[in-house]
C-alpha atoms as a PDB file:
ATOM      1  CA  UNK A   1     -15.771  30.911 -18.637  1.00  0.00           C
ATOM      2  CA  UNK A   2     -16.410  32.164 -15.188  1.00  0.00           C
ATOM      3  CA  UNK A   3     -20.151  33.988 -14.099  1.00  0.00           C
ATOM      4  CA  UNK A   4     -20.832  36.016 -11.315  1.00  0.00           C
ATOM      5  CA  UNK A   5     -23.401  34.405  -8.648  1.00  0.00           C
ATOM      6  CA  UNK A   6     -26.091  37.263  -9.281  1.00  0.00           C
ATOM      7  CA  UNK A   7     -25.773  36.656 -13.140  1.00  0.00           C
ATOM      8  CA  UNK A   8     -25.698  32.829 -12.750  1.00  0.00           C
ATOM      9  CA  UNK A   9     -28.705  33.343 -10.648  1.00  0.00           C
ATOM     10  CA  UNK A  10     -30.033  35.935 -12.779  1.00  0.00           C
ATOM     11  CA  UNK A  11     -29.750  33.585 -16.054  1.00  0.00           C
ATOM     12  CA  UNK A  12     -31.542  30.586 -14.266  1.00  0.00           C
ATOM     13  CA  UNK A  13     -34.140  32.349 -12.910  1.00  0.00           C
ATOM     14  CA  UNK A  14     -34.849  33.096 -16.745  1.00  0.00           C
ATOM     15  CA  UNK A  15     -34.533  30.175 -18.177  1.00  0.00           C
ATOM     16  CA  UNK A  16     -36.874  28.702 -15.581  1.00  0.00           C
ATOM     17  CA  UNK A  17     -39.405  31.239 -15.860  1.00  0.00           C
ATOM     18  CA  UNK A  18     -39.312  30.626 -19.442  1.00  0.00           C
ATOM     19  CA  UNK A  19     -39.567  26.765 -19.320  1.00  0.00           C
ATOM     20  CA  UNK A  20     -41.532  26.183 -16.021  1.00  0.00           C
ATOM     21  CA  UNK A  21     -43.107  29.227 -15.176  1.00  0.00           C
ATOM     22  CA  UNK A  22     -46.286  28.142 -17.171  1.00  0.00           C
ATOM     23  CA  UNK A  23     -46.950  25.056 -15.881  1.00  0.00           C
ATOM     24  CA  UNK A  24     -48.178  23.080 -12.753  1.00  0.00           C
ATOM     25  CA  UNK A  25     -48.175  24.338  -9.002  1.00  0.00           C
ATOM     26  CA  UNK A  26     -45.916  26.673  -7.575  1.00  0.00           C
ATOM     27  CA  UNK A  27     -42.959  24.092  -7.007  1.00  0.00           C
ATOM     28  CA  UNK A  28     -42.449  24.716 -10.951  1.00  0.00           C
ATOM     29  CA  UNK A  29     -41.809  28.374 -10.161  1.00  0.00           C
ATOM     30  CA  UNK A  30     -39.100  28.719  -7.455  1.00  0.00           C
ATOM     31  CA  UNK A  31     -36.280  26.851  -6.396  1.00  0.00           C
ATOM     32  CA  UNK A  32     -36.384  24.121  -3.984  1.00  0.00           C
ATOM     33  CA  UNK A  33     -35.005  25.705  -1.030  1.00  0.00           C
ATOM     34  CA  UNK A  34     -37.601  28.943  -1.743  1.00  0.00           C
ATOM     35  CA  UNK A  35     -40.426  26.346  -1.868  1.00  0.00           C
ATOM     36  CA  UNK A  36     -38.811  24.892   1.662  1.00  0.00           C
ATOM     37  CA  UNK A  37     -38.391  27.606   3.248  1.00  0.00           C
ATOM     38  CA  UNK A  38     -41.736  29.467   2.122  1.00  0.00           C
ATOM     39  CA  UNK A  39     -43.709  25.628   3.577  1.00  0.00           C
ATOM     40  CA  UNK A  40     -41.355  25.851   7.028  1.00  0.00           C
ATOM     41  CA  UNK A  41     -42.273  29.828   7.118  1.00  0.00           C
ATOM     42  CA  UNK A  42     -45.916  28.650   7.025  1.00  0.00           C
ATOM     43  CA  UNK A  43     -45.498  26.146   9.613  1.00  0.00           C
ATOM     44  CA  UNK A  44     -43.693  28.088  12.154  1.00  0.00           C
ATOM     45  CA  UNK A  45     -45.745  29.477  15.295  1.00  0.00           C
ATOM     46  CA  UNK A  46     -44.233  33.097  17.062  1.00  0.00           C
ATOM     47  CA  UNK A  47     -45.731  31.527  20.327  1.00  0.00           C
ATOM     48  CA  UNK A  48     -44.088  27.724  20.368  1.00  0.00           C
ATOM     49  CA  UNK A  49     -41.073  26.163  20.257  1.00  0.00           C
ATOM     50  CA  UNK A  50     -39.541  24.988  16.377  1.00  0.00           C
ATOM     51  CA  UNK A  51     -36.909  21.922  16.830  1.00  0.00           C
ATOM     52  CA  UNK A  52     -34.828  21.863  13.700  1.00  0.00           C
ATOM     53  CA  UNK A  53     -33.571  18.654  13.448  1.00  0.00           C
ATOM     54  CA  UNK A  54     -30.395  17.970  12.100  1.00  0.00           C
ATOM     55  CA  UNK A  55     -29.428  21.630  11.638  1.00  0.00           C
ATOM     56  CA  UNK A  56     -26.641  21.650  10.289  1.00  0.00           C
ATOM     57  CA  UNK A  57     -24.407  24.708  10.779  1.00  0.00           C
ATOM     58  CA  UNK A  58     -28.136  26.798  11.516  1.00  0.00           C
ATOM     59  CA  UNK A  59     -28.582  28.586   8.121  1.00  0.00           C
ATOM     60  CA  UNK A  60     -32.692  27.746   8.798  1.00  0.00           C
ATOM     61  CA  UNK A  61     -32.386  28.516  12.713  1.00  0.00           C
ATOM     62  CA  UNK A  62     -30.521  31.865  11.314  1.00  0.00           C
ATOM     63  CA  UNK A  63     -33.375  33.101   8.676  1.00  0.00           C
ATOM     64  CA  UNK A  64     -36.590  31.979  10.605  1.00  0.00           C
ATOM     65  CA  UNK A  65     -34.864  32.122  14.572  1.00  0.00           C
ATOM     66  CA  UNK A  66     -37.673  35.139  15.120  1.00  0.00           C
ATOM     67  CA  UNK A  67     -40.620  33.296  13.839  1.00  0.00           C
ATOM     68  CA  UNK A  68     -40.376  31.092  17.048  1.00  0.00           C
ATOM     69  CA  UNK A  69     -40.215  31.037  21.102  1.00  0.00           C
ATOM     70  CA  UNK A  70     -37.042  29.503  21.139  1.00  0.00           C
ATOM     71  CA  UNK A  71     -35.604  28.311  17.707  1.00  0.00           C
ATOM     72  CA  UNK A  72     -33.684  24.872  18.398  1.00  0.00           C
ATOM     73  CA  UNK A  73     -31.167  23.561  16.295  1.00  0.00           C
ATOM     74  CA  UNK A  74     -30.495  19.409  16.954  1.00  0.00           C
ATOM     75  CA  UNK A  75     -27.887  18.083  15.539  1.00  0.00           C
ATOM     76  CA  UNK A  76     -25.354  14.759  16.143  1.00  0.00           C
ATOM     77  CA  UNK A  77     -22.493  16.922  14.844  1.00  0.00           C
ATOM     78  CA  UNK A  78     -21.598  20.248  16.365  1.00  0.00           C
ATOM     79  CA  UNK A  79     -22.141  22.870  13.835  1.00  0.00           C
ATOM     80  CA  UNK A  80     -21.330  26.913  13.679  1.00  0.00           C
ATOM     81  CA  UNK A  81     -23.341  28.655  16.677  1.00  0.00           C
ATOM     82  CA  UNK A  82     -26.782  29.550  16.256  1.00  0.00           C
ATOM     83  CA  UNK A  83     -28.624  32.703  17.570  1.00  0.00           C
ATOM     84  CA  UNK A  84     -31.033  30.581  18.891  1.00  0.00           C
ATOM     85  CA  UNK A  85     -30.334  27.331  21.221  1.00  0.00           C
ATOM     86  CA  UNK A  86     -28.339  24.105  19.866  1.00  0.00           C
ATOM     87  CA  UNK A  87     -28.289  20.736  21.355  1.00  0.00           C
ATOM     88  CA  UNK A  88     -26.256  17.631  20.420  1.00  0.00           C
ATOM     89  CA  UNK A  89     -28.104  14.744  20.504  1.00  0.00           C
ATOM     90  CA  UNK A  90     -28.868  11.767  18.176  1.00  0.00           C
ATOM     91  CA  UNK A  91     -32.440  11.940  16.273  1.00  0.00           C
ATOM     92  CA  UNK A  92     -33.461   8.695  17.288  1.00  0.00           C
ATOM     93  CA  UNK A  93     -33.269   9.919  21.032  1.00  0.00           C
ATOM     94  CA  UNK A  94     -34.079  13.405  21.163  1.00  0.00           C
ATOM     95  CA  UNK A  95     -33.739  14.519  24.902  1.00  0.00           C
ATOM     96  CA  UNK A  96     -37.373  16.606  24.951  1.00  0.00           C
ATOM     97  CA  UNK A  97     -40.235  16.342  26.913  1.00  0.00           C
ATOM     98  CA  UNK A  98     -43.326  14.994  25.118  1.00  0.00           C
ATOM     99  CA  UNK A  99     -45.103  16.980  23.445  1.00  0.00           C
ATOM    100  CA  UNK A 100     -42.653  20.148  23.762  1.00  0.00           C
ATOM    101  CA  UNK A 101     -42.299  21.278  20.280  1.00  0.00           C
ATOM    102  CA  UNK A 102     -44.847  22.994  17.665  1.00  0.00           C
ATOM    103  CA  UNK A 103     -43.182  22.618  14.587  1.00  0.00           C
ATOM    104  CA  UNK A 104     -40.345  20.410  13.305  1.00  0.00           C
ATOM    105  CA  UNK A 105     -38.056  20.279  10.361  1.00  0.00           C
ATOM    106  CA  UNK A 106     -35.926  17.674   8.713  1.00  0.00           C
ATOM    107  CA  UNK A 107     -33.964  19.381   5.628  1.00  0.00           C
ATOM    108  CA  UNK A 108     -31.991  16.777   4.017  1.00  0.00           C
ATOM    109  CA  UNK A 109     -31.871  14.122   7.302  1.00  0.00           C
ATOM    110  CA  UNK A 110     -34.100  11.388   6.594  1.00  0.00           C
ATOM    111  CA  UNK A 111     -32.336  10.193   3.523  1.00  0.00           C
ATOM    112  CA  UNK A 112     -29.272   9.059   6.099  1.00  0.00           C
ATOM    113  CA  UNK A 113     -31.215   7.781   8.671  1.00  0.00           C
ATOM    114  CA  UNK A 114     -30.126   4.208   9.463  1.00  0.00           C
ATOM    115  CA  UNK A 115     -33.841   3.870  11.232  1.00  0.00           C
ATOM    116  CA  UNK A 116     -36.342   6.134  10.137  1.00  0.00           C
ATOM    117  CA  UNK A 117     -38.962   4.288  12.338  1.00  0.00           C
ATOM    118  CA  UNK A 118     -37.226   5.463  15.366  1.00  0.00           C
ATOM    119  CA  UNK A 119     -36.937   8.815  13.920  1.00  0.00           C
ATOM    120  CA  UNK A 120     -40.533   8.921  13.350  1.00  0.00           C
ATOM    121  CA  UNK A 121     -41.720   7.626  16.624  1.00  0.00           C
ATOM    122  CA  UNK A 122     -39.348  10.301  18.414  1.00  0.00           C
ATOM    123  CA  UNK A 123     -41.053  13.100  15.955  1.00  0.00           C
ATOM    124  CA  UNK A 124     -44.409  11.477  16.838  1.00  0.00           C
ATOM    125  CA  UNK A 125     -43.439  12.133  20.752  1.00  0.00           C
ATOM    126  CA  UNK A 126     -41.576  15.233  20.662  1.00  0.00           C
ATOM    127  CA  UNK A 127     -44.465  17.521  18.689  1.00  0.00           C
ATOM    128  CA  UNK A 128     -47.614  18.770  20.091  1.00  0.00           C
ATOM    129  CA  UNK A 129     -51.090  17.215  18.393  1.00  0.00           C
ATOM    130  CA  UNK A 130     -51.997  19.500  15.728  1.00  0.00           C
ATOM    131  CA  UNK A 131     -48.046  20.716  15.480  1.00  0.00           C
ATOM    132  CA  UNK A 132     -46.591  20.689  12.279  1.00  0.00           C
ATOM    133  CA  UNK A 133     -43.465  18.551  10.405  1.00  0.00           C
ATOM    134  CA  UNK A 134     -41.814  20.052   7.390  1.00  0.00           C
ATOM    135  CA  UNK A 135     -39.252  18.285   5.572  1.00  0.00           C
ATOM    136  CA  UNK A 136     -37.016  18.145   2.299  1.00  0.00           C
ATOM    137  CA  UNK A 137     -35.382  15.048   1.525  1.00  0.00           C
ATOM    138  CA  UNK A 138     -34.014  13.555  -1.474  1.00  0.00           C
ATOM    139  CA  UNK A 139     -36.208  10.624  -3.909  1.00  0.00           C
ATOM    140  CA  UNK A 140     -34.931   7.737  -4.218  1.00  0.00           C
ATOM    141  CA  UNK A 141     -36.648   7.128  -7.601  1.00  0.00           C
ATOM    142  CA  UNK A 142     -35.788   9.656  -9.695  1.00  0.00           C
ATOM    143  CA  UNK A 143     -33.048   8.948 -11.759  1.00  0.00           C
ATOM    144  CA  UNK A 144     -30.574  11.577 -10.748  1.00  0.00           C
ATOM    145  CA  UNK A 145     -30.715   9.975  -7.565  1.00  0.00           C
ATOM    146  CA  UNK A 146     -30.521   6.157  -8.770  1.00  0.00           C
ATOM    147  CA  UNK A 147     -27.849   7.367 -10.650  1.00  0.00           C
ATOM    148  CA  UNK A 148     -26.044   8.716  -8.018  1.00  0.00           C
ATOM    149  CA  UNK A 149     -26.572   5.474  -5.913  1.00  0.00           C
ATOM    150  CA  UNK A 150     -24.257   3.462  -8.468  1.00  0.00           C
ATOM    151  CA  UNK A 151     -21.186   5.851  -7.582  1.00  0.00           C
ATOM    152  CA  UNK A 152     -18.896   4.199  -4.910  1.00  0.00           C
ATOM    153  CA  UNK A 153     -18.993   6.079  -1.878  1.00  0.00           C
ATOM    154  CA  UNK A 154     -15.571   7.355  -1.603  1.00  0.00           C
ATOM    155  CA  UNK A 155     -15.908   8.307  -5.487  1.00  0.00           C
ATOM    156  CA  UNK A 156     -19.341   9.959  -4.399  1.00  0.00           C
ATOM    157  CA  UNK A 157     -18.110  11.863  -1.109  1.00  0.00           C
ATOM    158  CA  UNK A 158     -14.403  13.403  -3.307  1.00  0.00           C
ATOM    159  CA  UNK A 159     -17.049  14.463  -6.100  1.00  0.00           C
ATOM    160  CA  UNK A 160     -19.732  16.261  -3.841  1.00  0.00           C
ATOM    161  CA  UNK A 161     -16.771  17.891  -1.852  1.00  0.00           C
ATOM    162  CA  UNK A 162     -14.643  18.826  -5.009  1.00  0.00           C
ATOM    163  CA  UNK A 163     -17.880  19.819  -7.271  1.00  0.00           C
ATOM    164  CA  UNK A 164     -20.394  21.375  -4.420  1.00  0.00           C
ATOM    165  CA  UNK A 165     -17.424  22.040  -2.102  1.00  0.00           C
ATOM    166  CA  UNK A 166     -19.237  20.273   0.835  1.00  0.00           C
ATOM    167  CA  UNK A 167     -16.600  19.784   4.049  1.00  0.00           C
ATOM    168  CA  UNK A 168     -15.862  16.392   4.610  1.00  0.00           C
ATOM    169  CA  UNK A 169     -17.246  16.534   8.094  1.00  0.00           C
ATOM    170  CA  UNK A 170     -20.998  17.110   6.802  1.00  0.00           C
ATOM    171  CA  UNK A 171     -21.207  14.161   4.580  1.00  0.00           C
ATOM    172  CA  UNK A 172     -22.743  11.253   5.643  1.00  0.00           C
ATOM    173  CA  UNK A 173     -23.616   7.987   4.328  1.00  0.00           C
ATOM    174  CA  UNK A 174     -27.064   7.958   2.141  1.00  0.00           C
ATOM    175  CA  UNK A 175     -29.367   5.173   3.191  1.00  0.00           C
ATOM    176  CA  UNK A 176     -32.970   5.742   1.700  1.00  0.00           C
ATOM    177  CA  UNK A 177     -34.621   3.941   4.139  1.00  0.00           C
ATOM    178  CA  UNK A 178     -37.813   5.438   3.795  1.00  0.00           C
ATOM    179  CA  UNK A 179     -36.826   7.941   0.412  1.00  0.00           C
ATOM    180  CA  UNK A 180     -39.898   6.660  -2.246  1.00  0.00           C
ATOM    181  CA  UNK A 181     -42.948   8.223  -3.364  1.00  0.00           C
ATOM    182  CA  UNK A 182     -44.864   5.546  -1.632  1.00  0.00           C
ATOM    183  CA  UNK A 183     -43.793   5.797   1.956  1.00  0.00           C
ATOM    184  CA  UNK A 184     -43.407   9.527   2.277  1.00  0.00           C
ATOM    185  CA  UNK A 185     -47.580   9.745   0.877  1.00  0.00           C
ATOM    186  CA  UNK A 186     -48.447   7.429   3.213  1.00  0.00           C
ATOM    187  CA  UNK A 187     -46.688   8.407   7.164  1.00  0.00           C
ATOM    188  CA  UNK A 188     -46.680   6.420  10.162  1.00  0.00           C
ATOM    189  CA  UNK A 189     -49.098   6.043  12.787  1.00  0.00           C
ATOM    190  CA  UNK A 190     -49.758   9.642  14.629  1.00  0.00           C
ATOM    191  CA  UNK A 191     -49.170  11.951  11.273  1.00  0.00           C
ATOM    192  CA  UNK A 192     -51.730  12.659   8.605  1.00  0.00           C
ATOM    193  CA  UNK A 193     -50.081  13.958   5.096  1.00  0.00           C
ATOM    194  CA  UNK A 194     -51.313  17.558   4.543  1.00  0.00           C
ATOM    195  CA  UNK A 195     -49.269  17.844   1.281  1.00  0.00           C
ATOM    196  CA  UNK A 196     -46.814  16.783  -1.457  1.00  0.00           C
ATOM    197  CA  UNK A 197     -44.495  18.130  -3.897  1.00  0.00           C
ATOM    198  CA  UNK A 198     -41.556  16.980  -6.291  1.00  0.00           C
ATOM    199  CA  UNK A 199     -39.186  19.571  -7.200  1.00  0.00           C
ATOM    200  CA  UNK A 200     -36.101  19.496  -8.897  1.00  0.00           C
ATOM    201  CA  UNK A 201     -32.860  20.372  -6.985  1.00  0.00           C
ATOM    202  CA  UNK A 202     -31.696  23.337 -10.312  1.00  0.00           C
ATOM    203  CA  UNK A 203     -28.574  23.754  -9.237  1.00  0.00           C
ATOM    204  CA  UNK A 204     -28.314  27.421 -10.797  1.00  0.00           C
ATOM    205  CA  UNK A 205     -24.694  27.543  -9.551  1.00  0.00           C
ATOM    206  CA  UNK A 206     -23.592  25.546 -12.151  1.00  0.00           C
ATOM    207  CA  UNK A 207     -24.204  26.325 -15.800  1.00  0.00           C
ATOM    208  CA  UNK A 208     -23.704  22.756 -17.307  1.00  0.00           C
ATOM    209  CA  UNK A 209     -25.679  21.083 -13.819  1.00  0.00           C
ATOM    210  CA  UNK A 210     -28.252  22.920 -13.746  1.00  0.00           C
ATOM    211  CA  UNK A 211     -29.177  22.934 -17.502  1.00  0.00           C
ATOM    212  CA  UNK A 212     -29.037  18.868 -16.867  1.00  0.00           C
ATOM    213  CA  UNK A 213     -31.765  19.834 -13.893  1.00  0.00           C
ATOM    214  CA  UNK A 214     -33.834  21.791 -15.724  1.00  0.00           C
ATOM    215  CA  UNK A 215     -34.104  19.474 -19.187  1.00  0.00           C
ATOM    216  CA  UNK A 216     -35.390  16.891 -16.512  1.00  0.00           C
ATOM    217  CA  UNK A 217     -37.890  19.585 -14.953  1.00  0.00           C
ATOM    218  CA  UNK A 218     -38.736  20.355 -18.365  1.00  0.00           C
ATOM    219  CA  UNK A 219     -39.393  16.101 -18.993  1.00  0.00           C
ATOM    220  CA  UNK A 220     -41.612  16.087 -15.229  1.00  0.00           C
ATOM    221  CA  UNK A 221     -43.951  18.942 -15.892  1.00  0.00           C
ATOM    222  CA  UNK A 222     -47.030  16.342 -16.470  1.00  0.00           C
ATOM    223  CA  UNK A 223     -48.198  15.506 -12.967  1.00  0.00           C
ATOM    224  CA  UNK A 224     -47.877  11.682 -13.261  1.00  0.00           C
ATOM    225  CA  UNK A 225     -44.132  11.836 -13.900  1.00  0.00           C
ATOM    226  CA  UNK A 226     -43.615  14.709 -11.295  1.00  0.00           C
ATOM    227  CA  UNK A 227     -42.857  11.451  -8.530  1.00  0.00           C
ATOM    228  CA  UNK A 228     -39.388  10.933 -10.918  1.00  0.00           C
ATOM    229  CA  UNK A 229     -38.287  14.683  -9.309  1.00  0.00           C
ATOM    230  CA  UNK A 230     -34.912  14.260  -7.143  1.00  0.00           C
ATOM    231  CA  UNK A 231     -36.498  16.273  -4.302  1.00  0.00           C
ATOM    232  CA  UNK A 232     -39.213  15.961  -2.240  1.00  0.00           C
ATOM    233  CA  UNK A 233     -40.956  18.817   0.137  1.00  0.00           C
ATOM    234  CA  UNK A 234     -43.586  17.237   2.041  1.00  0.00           C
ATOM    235  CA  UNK A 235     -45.573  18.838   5.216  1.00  0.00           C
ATOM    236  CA  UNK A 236     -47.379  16.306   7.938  1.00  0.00           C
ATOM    237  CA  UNK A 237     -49.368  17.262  11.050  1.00  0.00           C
ATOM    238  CA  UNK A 238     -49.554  15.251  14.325  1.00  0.00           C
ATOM    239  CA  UNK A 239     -52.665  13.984  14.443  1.00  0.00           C
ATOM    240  CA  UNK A 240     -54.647  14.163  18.383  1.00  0.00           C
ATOM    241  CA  UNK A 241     -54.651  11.470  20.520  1.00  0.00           C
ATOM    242  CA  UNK A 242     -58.634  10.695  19.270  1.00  0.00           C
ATOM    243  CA  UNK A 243     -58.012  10.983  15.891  1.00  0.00           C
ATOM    244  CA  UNK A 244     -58.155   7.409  13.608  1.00  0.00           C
END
C-alpha cells in the first residue's frame, strides 16, 4: 500500500507526538534534521562567514545561505551548485586562513573520516575563538548502527541506494573513528562541549522503518539509555587562546 509524503509525514508526526511528545528534552519532539537545523540556525552569525563542511549537494547552504556573510559549502566531491560559494578541498586540509570562519558544520562527515584528529585540528584552526561547531553524526553504539556495521559493504551500499535511493557517488565508506558517546562528550584540545543530544534517525518515509525507529525511541526515553540513540547532535565552541 502506497502513502502520500504529507500523510506519511502527517501519520509520524502523530504517532511521535503521542509516544515522545511527553517525555525528555526537545530532541524527543522533532525529528533529527529539525533538531539540526534549529542548533545550526542558532549558531549561525548574519555578520561572519559559516563553512559547511562536507556539503553535500548544499541543501543546508540552500535553507540557511542568508543567515551568513558568505555561506561556504566544502566538499571533496563536487556537488549541485550552491547560491552561496563552494570549494573542493579535502577536510583534513581546508585551504582557509586561520581563524576565518564563525561557525562550522559537519552533518553526517565525521563518521567517514579516516582521521578525525586531522579533521579536528583543521576545525580548531579554521574557526574564530568563541565561533561555533555544529554537527550530526551517526553513534556507533546504538544498536541500529552496530547492526548495520555487520552488513558487508557492497551488501550495505546496494541496500542504502535501493531502500533510501542514495546515488552511488555520495556513499562513502563508514569508519567511526571517533563515533562513541565517550569521545564526542569529551573534544579535543581548543573546543569546550556546550551540549549533547541522542536522537533517533525516525525515518517517517517509511512505514515499517520508521515504526522500528520509533519502538527504539520509545525503549531510550530514560536519560541513561538515551547514549544507545543512532544519532548524535552535538554543538562545541572554540575555546580563546587563554582559556585552560
Amino acid at each position: 500500500m502506497s502513502h502520500s509524503r504529507d500523510s506519511n509525514e502527517s501519520w509520524a508526526r502523530g504517532l511521535a507526538a503521542r509516544w515522545l511528545g511527553g517525555v525528555g528534552d526537545r530532541g524527543d519532539k522533532i525529528f533529527r534534521w529539525e533538531l539540526y537545523s534549529a542548533r545550526l540556525t542558532a549558531a549561525l552569525k548574519p555578520d561572519k562567514p559559516w563553512l559547511d563542511l562536507g556539503c553535500g549537494h548544499s541543501d543546508f547552504i540552500r535553507e540557511h545561505a542568508a543567515r551568513a556573510n558568505p555561506a561556504v559549502g566544502v566538499d571533496v566531491v563536487r556537488g549541485s551548485p550552491a547560491p552561496g560559494l563552494f570549494v573542493n578541498a579535502r577536510l583534513e586540509a581546508l585551504p582557509f586562513a586561520s581563524s576565518a570562519a564563525g561557525t562550522l558544520s559537519l552533518r553526517f562527515v565525521l563518521e567517514h573520516i579516516e582521521n578525525p584528529e586531522l579533521l579536528w585540528s583543521e576545525c580548531a584552526r579554521v574557526l574564530a575563538p568563541g565561533g561555533r561547531l555544529v554537527l550530526i553524526t551517526t553513534n556507533r553504539f546504538s544498536p541500529v548502527v552496530a547492526l548495520a556495521g555487520c552488513v558487508p559493504r557492497r551488501l550495505k551500499e546496494w541496500l542504502i541506494a535501493r531502500v533510501f535511493k542514495v546515488e552511488q557517488s555520495d556513499i562513502f565508506p563508514t569508519l567511526h573513528r571517533w563515533n562513541t558517546p565517550g569521545r564526542l562528550a569529551a573534544p579535543p584540545d581548543g573546543f569546550a562541549l556546550e551540549r549533547i543530544e541522542y536522537v533517533e534517525a525516525l525515518d517517517w518515509t517509511r512505514r515499517p522503518v520508521f515504526l522500528a525507529q520509533l519502538l527504539l525511541a520509545v525503549l531510550t526515553r530514560l536519560r541513561a539509555l538515551r547514549a544507545g540513540r543512532s544519532n548524535v547532535v552535538a554543538i562545541y565552541r572554540r575555546c580563546a587562546a587563554e582559556e585552560p
